[in-house]
Protein backbone atom coordinates (compact mmCIF):
# COMPACT_ATOMS: atom_id res chain seq x y z
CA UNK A 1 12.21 82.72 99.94
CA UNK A 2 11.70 83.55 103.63
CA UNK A 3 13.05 86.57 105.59
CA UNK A 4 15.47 85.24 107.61
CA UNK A 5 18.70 83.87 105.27
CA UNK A 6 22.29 82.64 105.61
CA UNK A 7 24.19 84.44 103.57
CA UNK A 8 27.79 83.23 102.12
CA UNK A 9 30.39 85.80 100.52
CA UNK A 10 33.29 84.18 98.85
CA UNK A 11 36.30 86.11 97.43
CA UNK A 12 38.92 85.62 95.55
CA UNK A 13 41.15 88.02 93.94
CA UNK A 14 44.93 86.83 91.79
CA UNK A 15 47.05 90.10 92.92
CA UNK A 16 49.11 91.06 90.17
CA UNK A 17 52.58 91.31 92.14
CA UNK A 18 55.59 93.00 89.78
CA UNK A 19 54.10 92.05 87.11
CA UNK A 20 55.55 88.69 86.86
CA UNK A 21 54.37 86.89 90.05
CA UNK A 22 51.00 86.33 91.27
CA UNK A 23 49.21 85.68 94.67
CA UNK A 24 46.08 84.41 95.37
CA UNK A 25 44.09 85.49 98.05
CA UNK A 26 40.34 84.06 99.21
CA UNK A 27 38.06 85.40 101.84
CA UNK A 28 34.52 83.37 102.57
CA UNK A 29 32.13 84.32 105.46
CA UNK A 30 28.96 83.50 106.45
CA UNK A 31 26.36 85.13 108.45
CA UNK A 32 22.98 85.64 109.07
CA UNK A 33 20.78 88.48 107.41
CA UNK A 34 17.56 89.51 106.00
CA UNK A 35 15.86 89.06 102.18
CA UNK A 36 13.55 90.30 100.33
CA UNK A 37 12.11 91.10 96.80
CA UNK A 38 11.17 94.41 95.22
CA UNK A 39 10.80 95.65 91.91
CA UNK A 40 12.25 93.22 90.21
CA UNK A 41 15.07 92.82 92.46
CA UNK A 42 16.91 91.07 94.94
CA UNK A 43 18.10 92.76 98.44
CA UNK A 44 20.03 91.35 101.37
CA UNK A 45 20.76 93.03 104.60
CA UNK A 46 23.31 91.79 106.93
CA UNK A 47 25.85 92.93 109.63
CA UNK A 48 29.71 92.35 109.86
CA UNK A 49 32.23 93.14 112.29
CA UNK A 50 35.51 95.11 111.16
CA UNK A 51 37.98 92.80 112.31
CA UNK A 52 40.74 96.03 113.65
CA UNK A 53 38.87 97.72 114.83
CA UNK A 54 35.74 95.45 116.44
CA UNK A 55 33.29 98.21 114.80
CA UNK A 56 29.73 96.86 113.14
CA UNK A 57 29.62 97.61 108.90
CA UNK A 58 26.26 97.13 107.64
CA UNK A 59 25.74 95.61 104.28
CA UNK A 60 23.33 95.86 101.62
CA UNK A 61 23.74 94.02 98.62
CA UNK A 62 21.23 94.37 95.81
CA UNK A 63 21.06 91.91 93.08
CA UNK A 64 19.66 92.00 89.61
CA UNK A 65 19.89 89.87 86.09
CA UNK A 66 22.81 92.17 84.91
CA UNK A 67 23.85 94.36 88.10
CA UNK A 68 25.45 94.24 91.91
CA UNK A 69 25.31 96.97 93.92
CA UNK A 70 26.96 96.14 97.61
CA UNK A 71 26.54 98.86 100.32
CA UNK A 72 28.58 99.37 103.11
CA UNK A 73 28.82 101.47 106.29
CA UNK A 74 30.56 102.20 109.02
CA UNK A 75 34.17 101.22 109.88
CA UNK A 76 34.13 101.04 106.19
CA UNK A 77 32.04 103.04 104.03
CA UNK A 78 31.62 102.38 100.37
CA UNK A 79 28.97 101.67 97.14
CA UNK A 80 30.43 99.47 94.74
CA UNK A 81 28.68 98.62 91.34
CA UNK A 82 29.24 95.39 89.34
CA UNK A 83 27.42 95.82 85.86
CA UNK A 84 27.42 93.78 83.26
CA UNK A 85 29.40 95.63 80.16
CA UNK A 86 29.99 98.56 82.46
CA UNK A 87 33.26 99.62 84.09
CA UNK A 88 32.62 101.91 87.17
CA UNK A 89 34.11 103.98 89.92
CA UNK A 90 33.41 104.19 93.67
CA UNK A 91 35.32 105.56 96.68
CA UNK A 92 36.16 102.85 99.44
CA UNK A 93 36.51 104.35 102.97
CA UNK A 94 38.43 102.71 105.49
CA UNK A 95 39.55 104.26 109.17
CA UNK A 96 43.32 104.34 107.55
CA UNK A 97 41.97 106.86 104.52
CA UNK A 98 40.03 106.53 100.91
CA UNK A 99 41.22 104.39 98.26
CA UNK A 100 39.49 104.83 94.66
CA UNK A 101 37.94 101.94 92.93
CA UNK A 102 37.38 100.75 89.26
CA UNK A 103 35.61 97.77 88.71
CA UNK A 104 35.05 96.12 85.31
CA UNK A 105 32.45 92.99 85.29
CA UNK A 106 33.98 90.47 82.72
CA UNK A 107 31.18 87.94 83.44
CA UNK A 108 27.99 87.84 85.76
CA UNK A 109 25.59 85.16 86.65
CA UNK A 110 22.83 84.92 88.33
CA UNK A 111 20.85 81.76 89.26
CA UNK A 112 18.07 81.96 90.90
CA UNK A 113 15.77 78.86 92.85
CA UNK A 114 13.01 78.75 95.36
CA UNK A 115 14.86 78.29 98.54
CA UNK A 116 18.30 79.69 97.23
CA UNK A 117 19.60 82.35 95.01
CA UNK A 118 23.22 82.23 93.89
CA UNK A 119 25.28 85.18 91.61
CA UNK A 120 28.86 84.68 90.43
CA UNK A 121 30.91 87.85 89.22
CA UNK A 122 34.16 87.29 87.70
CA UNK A 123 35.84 91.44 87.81
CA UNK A 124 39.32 93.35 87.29
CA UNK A 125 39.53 95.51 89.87
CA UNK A 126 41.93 98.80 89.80
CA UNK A 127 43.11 100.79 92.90
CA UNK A 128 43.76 104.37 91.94
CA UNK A 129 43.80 103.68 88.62
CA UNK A 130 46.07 100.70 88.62
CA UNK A 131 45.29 97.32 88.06
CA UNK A 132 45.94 95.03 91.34
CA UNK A 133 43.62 92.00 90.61
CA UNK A 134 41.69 89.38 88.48
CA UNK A 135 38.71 88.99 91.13
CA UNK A 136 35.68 86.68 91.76
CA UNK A 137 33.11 87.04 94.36
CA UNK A 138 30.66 84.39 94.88
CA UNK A 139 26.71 85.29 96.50
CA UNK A 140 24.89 82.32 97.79
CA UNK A 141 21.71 82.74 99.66
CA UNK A 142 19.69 80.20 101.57
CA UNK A 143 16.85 79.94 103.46
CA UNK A 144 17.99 80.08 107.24
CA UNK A 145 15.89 77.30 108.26
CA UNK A 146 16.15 74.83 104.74
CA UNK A 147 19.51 72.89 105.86
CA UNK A 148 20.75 73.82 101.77
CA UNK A 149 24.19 75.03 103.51
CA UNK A 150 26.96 73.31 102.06
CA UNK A 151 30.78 74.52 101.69
């Protein structure tokens, strides 16, 4: 795979609401970044712009067989890990104030191909300590210049 990707982030997390109604909510951007391979694992750098507050976050995501790490800083300033059999805890800093984490992977995939690498993580994620969603986020990588790009 070349440098210069496309990189699509899709979303979706079922918010538990009173514990007897739930709401979906999906998020899916694309933008351009930069790839490449080390030690056995996957890394993709890209920009995003905080929608409030018009600030740049920079994003790191690094991918493995069993593991997601995603990076971010700026307007928001975080490291969140998605392991396979793991549950774990991370600090997410937004301009408003901190909110605490827990993330526990209940199923990862990663499928990887010459021109595009896609990873699926299916996650229950808690806000200080209390469980708000049943969450996916889908990875899909492309090679900028390969036309793969499809919705």
């Amino acid at each position: 795979m070349t440098e210069d990707i496309l990189i699509s982030v899709r979303g979706l997390h079922t918010l538990d609401i009173e514990q007897e109604e739930e709401e979906t909510d999906e998020l899916e951007m694309t933008m351009p970044g930069k790839y490449y391979f080390r030690n056995g694992k996957h890394y993709v750098l890209f920009e995003e712009t905080d929608e409030e507050s018009q600030s740049v976050v920079k994003n790191r995501f690094k991918l493995s067989e069993d593991r997601l790490e995603i990076s971010k800083k700026g307007a928001m300033n975080t490291t969140m890990t998605f392991q396979r059999g793991k549950k774990s805890s991370s600090w997410y800093g937004t301009p408003v104030g901190d909110v605490q984490l827990g993330i526990e992977v209940t199923d990862m995939q990663l499928m990887e191909g010459e021109d595009e690498i896609e990873m699926n993580v299916a996650y229950a994620l808690e806000m200080n300590s209390e469980h708000v969603s049943d969450s996916r986020i889908r990875l899909r990588i492309m090679e900028r210049n390969k036309g793969l790009f499809r919705i």
